[in-house]
C-alpha atoms as a PDB file:
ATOM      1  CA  UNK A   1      22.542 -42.491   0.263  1.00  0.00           C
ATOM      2  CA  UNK A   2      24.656 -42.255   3.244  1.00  0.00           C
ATOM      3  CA  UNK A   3      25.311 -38.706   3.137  1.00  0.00           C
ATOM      4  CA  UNK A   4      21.934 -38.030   2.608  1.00  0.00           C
ATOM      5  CA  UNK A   5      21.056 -40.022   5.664  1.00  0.00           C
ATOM      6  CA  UNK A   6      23.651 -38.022   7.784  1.00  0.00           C
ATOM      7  CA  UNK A   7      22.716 -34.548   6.505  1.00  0.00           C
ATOM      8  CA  UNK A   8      18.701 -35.417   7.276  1.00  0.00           C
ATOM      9  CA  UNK A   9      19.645 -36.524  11.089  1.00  0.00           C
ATOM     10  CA  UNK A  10      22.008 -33.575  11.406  1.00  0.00           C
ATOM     11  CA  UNK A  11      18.968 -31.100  10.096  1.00  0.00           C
ATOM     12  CA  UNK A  12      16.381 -32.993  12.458  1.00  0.00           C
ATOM     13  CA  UNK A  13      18.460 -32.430  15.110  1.00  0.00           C
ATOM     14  CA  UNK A  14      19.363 -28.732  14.962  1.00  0.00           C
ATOM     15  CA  UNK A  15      15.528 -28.043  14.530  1.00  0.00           C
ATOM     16  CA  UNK A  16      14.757 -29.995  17.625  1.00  0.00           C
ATOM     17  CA  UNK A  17      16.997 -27.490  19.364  1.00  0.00           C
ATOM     18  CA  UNK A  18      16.249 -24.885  17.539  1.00  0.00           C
ATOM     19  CA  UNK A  19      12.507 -25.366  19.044  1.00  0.00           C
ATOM     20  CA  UNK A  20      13.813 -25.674  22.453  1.00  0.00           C
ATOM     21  CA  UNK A  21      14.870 -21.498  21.951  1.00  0.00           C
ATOM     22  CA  UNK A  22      10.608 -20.511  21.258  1.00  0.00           C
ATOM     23  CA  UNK A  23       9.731 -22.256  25.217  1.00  0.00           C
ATOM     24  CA  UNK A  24      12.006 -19.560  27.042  1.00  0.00           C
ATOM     25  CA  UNK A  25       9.405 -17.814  29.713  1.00  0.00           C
ATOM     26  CA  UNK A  26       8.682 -14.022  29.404  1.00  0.00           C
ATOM     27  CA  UNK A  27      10.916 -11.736  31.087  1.00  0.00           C
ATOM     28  CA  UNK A  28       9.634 -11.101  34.886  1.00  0.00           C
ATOM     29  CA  UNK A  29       7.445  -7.545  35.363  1.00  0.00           C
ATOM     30  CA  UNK A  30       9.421  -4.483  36.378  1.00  0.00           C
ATOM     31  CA  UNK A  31       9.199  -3.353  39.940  1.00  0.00           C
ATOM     32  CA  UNK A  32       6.308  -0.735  41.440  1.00  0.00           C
ATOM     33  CA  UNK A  33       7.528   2.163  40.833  1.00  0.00           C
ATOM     34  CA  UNK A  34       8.157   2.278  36.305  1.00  0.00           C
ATOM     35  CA  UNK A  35       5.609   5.536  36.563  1.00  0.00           C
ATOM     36  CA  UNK A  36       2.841   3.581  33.784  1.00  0.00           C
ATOM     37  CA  UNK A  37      -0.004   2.530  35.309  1.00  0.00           C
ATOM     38  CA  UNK A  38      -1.357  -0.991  35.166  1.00  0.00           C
ATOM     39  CA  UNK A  39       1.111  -3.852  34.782  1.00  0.00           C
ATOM     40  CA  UNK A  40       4.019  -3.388  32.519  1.00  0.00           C
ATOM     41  CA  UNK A  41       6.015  -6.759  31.540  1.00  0.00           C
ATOM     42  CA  UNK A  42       9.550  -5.830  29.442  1.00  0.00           C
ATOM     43  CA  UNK A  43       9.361  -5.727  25.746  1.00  0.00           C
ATOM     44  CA  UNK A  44      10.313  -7.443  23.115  1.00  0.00           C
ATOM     45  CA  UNK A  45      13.173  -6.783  20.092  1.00  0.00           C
ATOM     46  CA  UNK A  46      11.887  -6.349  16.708  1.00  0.00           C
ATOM     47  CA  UNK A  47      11.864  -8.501  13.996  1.00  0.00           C
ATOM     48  CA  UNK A  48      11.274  -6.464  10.897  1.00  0.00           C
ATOM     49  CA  UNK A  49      14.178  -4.601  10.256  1.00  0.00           C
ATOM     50  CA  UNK A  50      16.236  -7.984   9.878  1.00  0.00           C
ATOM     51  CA  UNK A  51      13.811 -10.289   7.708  1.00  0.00           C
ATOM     52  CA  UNK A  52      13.634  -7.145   5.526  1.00  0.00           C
ATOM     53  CA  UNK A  53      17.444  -7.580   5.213  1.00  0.00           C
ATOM     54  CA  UNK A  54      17.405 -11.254   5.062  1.00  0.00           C
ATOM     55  CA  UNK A  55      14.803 -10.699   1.939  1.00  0.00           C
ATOM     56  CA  UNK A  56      16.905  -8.295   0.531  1.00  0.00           C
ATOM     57  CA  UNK A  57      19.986 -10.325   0.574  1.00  0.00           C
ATOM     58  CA  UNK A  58      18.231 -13.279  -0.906  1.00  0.00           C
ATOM     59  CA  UNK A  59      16.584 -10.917  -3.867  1.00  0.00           C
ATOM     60  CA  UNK A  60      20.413  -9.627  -4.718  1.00  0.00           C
ATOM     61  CA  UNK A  61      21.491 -13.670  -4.579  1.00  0.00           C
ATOM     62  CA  UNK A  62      19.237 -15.151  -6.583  1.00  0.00           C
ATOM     63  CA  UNK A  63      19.673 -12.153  -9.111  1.00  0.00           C
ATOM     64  CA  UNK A  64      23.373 -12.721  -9.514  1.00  0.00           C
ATOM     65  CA  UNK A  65      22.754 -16.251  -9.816  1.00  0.00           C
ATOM     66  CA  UNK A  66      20.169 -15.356 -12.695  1.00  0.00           C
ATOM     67  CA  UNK A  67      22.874 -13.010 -14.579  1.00  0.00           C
ATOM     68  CA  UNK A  68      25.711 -16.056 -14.195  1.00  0.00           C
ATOM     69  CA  UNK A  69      23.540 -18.413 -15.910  1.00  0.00           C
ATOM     70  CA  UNK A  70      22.294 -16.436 -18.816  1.00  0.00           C
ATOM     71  CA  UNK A  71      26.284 -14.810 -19.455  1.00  0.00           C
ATOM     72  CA  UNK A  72      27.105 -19.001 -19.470  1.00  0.00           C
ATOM     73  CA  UNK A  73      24.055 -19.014 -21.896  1.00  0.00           C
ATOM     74  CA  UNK A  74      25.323 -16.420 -24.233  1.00  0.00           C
ATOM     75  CA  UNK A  75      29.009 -17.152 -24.242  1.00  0.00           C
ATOM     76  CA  UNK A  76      27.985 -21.633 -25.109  1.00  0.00           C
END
């Protein structure tokens, strides 16, 4: 029960940080003279290309983890 206790405080506590990272302020706008017109602020990195490899490394995971347990199946 302790452990459990422990590893729940620990998990509360990295979240509470980890919110802390989503209040950072945009980055300032770039000076007159960037050539587009109206008001250009600086962009922003993409997220796609890594939650497609996070999803991908999950699938591959979880299907080795599926092919362990029926081979321990077969061979009891």
């Amino acid at each position: 029960m302790k452990k459990q206790i422990i590893t729940f405080a620990f998990t509360m506590i990295f979240s509470l940080f980890a919110l802390n990272g989503f209040t950072q302020p945009p980055p300032p706008p770039t000076g007159a003279g960037h050539g587009a017109s109206g008001n250009q602020t600086g962009g922003n990195a993409p997220i796609g290309g890594g939650l497609f490899i996070l999803l991908g490394l999950g699938a591959v995971y979880g299907s080795k983890k599926l092919y362990n347990m029926k081979k321990e199946d077969l061979e009891s």
